[in-house]
C-alpha atoms as a PDB file:
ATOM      1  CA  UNK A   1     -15.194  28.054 -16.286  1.00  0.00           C
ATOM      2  CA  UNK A   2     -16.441  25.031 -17.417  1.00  0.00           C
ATOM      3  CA  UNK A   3     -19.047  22.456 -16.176  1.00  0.00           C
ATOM      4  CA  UNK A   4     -18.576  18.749 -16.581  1.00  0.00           C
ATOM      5  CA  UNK A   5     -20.990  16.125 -15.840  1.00  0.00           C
ATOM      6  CA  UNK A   6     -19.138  13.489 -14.409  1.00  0.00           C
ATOM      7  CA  UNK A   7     -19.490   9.965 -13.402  1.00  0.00           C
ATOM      8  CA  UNK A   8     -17.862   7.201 -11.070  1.00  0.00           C
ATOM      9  CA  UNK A   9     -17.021   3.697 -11.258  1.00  0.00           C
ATOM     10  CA  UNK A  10     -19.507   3.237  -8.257  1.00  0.00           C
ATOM     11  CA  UNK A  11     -22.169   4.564 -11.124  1.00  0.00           C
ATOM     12  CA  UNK A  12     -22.662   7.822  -9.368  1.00  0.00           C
ATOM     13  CA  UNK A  13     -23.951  10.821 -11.817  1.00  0.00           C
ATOM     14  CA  UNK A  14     -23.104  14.435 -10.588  1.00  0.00           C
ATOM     15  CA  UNK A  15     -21.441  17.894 -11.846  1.00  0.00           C
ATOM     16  CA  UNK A  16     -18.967  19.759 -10.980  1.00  0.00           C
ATOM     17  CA  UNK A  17     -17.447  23.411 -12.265  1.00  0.00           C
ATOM     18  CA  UNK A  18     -13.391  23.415 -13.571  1.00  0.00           C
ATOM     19  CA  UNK A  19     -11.244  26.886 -14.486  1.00  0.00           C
ATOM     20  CA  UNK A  20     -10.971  24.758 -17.953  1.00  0.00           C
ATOM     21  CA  UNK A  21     -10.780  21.528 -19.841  1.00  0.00           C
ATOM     22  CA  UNK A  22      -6.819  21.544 -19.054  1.00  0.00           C
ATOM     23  CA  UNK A  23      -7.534  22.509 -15.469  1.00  0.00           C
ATOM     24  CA  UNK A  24      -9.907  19.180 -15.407  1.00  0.00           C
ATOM     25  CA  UNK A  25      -7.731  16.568 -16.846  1.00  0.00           C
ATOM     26  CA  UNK A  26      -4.481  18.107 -14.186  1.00  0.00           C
ATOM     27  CA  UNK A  27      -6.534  17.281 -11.424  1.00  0.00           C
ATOM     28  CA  UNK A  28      -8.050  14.145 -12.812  1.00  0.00           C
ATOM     29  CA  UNK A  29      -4.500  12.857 -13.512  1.00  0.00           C
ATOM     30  CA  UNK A  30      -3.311  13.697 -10.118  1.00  0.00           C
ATOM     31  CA  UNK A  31      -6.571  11.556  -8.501  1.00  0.00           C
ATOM     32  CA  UNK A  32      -7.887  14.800  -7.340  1.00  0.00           C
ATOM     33  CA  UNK A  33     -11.436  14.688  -8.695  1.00  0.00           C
ATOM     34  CA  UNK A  34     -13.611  12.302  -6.975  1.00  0.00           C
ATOM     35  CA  UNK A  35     -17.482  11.364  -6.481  1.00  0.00           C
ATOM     36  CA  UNK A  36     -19.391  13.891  -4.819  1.00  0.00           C
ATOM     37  CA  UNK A  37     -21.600  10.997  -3.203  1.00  0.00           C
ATOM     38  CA  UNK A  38     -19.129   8.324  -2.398  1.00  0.00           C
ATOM     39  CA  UNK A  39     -15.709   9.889  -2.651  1.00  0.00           C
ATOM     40  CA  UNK A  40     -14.465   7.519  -5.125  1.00  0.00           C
ATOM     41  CA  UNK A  41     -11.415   8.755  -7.352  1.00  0.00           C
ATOM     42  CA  UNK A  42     -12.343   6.460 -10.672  1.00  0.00           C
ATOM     43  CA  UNK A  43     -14.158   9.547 -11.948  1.00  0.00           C
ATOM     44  CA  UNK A  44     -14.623   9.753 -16.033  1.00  0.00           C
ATOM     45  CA  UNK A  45     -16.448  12.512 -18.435  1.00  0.00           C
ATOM     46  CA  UNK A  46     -19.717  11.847 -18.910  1.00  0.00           C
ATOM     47  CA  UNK A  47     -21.751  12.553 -22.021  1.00  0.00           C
ATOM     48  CA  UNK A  48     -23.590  16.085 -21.690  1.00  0.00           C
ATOM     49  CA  UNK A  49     -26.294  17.835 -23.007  1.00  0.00           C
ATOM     50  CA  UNK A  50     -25.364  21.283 -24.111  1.00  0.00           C
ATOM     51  CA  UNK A  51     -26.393  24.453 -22.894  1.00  0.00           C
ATOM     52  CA  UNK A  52     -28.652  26.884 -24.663  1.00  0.00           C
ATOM     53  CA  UNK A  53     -28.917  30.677 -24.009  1.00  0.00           C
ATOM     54  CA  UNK A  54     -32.879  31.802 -23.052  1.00  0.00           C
ATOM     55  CA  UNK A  55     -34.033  34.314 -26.439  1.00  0.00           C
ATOM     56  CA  UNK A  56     -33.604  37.448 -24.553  1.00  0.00           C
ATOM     57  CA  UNK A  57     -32.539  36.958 -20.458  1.00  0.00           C
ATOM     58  CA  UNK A  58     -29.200  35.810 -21.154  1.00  0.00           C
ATOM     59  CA  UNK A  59     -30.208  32.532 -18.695  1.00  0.00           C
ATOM     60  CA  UNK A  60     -29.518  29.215 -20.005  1.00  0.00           C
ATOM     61  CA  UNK A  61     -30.836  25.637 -19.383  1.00  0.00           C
ATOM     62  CA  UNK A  62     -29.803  22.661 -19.935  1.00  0.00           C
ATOM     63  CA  UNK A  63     -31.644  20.033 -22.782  1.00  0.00           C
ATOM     64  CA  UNK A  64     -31.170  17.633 -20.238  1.00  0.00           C
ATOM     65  CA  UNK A  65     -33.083  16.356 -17.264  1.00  0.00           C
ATOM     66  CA  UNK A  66     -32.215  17.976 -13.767  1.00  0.00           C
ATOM     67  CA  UNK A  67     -29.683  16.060 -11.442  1.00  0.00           C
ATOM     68  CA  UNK A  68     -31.253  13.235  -9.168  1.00  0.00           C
ATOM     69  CA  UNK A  69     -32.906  14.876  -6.179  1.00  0.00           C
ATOM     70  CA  UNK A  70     -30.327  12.599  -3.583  1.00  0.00           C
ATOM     71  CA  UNK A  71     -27.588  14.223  -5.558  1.00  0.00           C
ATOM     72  CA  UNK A  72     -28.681  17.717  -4.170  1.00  0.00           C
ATOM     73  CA  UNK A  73     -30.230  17.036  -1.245  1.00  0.00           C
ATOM     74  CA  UNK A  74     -26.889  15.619  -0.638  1.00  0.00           C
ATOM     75  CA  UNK A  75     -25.217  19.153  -2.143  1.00  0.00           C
ATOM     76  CA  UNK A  76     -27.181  20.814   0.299  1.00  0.00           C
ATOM     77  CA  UNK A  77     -26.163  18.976   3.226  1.00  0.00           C
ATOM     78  CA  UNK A  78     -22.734  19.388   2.207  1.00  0.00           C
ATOM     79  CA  UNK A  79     -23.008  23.052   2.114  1.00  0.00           C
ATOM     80  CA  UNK A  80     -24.762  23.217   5.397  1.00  0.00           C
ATOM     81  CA  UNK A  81     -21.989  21.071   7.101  1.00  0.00           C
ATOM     82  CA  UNK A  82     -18.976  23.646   5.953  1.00  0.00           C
ATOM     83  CA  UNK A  83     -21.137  26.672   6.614  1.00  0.00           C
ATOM     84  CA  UNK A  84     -22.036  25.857  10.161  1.00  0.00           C
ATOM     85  CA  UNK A  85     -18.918  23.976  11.120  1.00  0.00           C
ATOM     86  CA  UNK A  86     -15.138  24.513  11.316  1.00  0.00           C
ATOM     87  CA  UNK A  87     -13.061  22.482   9.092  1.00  0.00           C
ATOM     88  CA  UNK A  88     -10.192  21.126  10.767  1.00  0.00           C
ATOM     89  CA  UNK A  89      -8.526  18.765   8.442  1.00  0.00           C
ATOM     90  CA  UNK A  90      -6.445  16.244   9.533  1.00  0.00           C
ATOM     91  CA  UNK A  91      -5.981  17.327  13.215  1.00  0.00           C
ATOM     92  CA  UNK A  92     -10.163  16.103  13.505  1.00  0.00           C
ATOM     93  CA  UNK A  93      -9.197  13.307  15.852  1.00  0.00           C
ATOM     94  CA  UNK A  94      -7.046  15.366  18.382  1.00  0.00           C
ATOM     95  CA  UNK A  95      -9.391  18.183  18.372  1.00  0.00           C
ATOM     96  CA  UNK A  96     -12.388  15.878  18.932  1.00  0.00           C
ATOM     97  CA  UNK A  97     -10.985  14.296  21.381  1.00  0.00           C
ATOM     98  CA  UNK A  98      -9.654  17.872  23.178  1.00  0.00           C
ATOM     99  CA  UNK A  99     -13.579  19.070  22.779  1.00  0.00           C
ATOM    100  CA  UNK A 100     -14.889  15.835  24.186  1.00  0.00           C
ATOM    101  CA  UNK A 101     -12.726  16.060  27.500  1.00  0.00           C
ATOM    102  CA  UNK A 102     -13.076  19.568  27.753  1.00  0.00           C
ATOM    103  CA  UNK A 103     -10.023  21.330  26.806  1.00  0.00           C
ATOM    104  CA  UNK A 104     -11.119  23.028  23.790  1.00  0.00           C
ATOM    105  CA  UNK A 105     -14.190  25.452  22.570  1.00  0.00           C
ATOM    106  CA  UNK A 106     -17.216  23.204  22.372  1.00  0.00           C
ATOM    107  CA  UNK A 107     -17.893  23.591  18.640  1.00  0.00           C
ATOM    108  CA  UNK A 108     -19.397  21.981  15.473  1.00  0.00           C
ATOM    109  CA  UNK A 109     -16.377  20.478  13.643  1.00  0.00           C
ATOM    110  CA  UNK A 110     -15.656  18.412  10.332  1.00  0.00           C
ATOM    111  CA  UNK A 111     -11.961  17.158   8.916  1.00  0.00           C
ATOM    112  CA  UNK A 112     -10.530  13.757   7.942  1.00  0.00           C
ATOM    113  CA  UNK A 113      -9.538  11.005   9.898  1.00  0.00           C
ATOM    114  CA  UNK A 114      -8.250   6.870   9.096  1.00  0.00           C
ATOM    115  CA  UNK A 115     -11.227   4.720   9.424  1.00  0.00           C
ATOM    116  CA  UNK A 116      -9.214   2.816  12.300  1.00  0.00           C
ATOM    117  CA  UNK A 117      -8.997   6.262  14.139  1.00  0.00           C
ATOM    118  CA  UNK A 118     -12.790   6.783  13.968  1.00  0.00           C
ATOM    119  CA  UNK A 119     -13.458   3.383  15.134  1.00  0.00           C
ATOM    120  CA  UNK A 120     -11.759   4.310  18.011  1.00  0.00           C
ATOM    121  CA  UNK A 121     -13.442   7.784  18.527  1.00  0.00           C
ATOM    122  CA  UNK A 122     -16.684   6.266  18.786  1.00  0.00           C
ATOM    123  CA  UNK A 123     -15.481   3.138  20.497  1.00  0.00           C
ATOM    124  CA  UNK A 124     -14.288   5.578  22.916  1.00  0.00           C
ATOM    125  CA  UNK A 125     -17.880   7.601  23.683  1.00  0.00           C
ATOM    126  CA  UNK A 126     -16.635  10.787  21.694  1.00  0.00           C
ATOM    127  CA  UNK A 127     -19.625  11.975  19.810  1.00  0.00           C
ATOM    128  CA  UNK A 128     -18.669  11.676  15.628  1.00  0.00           C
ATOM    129  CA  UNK A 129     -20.271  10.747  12.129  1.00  0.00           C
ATOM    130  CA  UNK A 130     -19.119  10.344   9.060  1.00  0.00           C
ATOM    131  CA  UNK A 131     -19.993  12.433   6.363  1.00  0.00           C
ATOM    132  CA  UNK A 132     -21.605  11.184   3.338  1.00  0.00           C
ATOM    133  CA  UNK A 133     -18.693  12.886   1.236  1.00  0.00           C
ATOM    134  CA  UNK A 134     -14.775  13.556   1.155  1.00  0.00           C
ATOM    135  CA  UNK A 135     -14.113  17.645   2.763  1.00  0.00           C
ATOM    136  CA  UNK A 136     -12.497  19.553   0.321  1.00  0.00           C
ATOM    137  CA  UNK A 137      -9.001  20.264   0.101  1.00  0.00           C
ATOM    138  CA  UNK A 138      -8.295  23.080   2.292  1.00  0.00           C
ATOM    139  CA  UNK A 139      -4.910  24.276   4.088  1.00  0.00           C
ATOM    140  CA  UNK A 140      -4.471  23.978   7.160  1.00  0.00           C
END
């Protein structure tokens, strides 16, 4: 595994783990890495500070300063979100719409949906936010 520090061409700073260097620039190519704070997909290397073991506890830290506190209060959110809600993916609007009028499990739910479709969610009285980041990519 390694650990990039990466930045977007909104001039958002944040990290993010990859199986390898290869494993980064196939998914970069692709337009699958984007800005953990805006969601933008103009993501490049950024320069890094490198990482030195502790004498003795096998713990390292980096030489560089920590991560902006935004950047991992927004982390945090993020994690709260997917732990506490079901990810539905694209389907979001229908099931939002089912939960709203009753014919599904009320539930906590998160997924993607066209801005025009959301627009029309709340336009419509049905209860949704959008999240401060893009879901991850998950099957469905």
């Amino acid at each position: 595994m390694i650990r990039y520090s990466l930045h977007c061409a909104q001039g958002h700073d944040f990290e993010s783990w990859f199986a390898s260097s290869a494993a980064f620039d196939a998914l970069q190519a692709r337009g699958l890495v984007s800005c953990a704070i805006c969601g933008g997909t103009e993501v490049e290397k950024a320069l890094m500070a490198p990482q030195v073991a502790l004498k003795g506890t096998g713990a390292e830290r980096p030489l560089s300063t920590p991560a902006h506190p935004a950047e991992a209060a927004l982390a945090a959110l993020r994690r709260e979100i997917e732990a506490n809600s079901e990810y539905v993916g694209v389907n979001f609007v229908t099931e939002a719409r089912r939960i709203h009028a009753g014919n599904a499990p009320e539930r906590a739910i998160h997924g993607e949906a066209k801005p025009d479709e959301a627009r029309k969610l709340i336009e419509d009285g049905v209860p949704v936010a959008p999240l401060p980041f893009l879901p991850g990519r998950k099957a469905n």
